[in-house]
Each structure stands twice: as structure tokens, then as C-alpha cells.
C-alpha atoms as a PDB file:
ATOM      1  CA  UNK A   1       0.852  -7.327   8.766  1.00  0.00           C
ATOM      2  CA  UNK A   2       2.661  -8.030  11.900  1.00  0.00           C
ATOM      3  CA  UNK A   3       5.985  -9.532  12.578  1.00  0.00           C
ATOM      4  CA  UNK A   4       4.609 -12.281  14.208  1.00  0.00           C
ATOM      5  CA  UNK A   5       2.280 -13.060  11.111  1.00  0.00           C
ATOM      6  CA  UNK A   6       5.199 -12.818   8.835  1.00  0.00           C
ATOM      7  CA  UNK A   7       7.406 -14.642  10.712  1.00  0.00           C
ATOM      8  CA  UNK A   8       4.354 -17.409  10.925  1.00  0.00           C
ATOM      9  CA  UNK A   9       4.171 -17.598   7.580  1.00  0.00           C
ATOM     10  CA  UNK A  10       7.058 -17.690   6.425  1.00  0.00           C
ATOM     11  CA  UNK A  11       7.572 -20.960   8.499  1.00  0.00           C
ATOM     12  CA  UNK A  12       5.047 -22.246   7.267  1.00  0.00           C
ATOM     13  CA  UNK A  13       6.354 -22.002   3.603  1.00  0.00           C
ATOM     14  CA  UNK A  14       9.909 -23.294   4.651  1.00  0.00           C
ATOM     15  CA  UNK A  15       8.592 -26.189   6.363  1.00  0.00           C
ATOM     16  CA  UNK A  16       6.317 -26.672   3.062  1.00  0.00           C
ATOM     17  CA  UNK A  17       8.959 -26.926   0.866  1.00  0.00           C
ATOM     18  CA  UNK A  18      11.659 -29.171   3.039  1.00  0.00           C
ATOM     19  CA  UNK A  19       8.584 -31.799   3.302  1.00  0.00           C
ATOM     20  CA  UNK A  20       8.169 -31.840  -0.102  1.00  0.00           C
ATOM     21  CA  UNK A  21      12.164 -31.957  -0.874  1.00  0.00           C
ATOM     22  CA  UNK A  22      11.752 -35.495   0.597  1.00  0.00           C
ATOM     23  CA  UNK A  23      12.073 -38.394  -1.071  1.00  0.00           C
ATOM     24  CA  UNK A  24      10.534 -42.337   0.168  1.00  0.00           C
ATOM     25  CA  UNK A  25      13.575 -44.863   0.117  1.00  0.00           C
ATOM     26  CA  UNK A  26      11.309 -46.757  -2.861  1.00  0.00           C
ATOM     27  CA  UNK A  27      11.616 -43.019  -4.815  1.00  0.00           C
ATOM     28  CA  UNK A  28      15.029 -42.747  -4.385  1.00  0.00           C
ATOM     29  CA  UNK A  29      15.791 -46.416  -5.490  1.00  0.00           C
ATOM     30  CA  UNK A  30      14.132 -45.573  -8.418  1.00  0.00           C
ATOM     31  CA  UNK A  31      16.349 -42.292  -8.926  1.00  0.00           C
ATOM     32  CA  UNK A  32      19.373 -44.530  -8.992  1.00  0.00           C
ATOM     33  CA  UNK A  33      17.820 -47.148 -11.384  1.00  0.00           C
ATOM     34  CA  UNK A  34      17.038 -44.603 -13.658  1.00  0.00           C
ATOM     35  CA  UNK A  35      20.199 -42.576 -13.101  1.00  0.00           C
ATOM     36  CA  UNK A  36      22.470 -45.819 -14.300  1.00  0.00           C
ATOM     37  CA  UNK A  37      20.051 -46.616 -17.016  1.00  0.00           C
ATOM     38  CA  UNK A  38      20.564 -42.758 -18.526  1.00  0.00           C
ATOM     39  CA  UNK A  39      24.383 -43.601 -17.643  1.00  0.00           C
ATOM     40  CA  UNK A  40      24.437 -47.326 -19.213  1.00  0.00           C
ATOM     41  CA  UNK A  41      22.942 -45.039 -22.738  1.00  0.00           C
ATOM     42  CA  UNK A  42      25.180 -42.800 -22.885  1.00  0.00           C
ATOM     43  CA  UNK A  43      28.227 -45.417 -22.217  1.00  0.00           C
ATOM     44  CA  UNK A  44      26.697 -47.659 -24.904  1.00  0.00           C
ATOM     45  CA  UNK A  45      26.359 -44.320 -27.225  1.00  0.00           C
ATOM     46  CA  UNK A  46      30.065 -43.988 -26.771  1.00  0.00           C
ATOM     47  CA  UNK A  47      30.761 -47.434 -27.475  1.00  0.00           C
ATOM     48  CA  UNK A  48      28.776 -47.172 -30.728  1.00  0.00           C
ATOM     49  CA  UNK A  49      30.725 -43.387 -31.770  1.00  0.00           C
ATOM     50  CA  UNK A  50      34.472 -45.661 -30.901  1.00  0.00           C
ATOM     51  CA  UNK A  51      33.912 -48.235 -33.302  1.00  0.00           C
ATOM     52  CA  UNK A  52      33.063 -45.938 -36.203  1.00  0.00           C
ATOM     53  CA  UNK A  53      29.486 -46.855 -36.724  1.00  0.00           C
ATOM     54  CA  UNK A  54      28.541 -43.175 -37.552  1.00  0.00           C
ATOM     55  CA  UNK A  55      26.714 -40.722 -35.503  1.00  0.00           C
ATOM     56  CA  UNK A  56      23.748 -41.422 -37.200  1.00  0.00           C
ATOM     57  CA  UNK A  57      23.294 -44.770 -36.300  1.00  0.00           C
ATOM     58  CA  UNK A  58      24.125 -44.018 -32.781  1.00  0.00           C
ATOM     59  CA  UNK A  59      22.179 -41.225 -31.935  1.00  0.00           C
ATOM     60  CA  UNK A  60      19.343 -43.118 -32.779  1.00  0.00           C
ATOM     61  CA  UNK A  61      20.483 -46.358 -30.565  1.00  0.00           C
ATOM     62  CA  UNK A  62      20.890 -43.712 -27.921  1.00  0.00           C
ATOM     63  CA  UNK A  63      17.540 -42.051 -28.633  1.00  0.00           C
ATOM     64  CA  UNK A  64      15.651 -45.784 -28.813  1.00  0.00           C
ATOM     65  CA  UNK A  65      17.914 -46.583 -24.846  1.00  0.00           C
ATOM     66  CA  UNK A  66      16.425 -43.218 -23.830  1.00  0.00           C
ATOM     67  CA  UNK A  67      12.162 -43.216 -24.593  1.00  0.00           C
ATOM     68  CA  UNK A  68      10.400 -42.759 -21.930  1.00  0.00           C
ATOM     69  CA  UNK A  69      13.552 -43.028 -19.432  1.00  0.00           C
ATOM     70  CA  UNK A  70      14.377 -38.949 -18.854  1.00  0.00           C
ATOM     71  CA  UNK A  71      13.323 -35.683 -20.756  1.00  0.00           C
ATOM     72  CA  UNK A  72      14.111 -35.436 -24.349  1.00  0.00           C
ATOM     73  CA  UNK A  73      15.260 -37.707 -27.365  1.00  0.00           C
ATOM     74  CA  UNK A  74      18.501 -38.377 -25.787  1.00  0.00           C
ATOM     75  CA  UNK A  75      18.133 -38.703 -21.788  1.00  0.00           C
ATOM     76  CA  UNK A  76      19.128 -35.130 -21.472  1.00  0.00           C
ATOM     77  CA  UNK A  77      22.084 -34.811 -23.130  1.00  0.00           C
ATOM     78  CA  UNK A  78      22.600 -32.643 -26.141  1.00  0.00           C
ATOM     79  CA  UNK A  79      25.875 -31.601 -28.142  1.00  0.00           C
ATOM     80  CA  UNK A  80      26.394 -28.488 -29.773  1.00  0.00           C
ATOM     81  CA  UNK A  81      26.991 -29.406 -32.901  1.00  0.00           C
END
């Protein structure tokens, strides 16, 4: 191929991708919402572990906060033990 091909293409790809980095103002309002919804969860699942109601009961108040909010049972977030 020559340079100038390469060089084309290779434009072409990078200009590809930042257009499709970009987010509408109505996407990225919803990327907040659901970024303080995933946040108010997790608070609330802290709230739940403070006051001793067991880490049963609220991984599955977390787990209920989370469906169909962010990936997995638990908006994300997953402990090691």
C-alpha cells in the first residue's frame, strides 16, 4: 500500500472512533441518573451492613436497588469475600 493510503485510512478509523466516543446531552443525563442511582444502592447497602441487619439481608436489598440498573446482581460491585 502507499503512504498516502495508510495515512487515509488510518484517519478514517480515528475520526470513526472519536464520533462514536460522543455522547447526546439526553445520553449523558442519563449517565448521571444512573450513576447516582448505582451510588444511592450502594450508600443504602452500607446503611443496611451499619445497623447490623446481616449481610444477607442486605446484599439482597442491594441486589433488588440494582436489576436492571448496571451489569451484574449488585450494580458492579463485588467483594472478595
Amino acid at each position: 500500500m502507499k503512504l498516502h493510503t495508510i495515512c487515509m485510512m488510518s484517519a478514517i478509523a480515528l475520526f470513526t472512533s472519536l464520533a462514536a466516543a460522543q455522547h447526546s446531552d439526553k445520553e449523558i443525563q442519563e449517565d448521571i441518573q444512573r450513576h447516582r442511582a448505582m451510588a444511592a444502592a450502594h450508600e443504602g447497602a452500607a446503611k443496611c451492613l451499619e445497623s447490623g441487619r446481616g449481610e444477607k439481608t442486605c446484599m439482597e436489598e442491594l441486589r433488588v436497588a440494582c436489576k436492571g440498573l448496571a451489569l451484574g446482581k449488585y450494580c458492579g460491585m463485588r467483594h472478595a469475600h
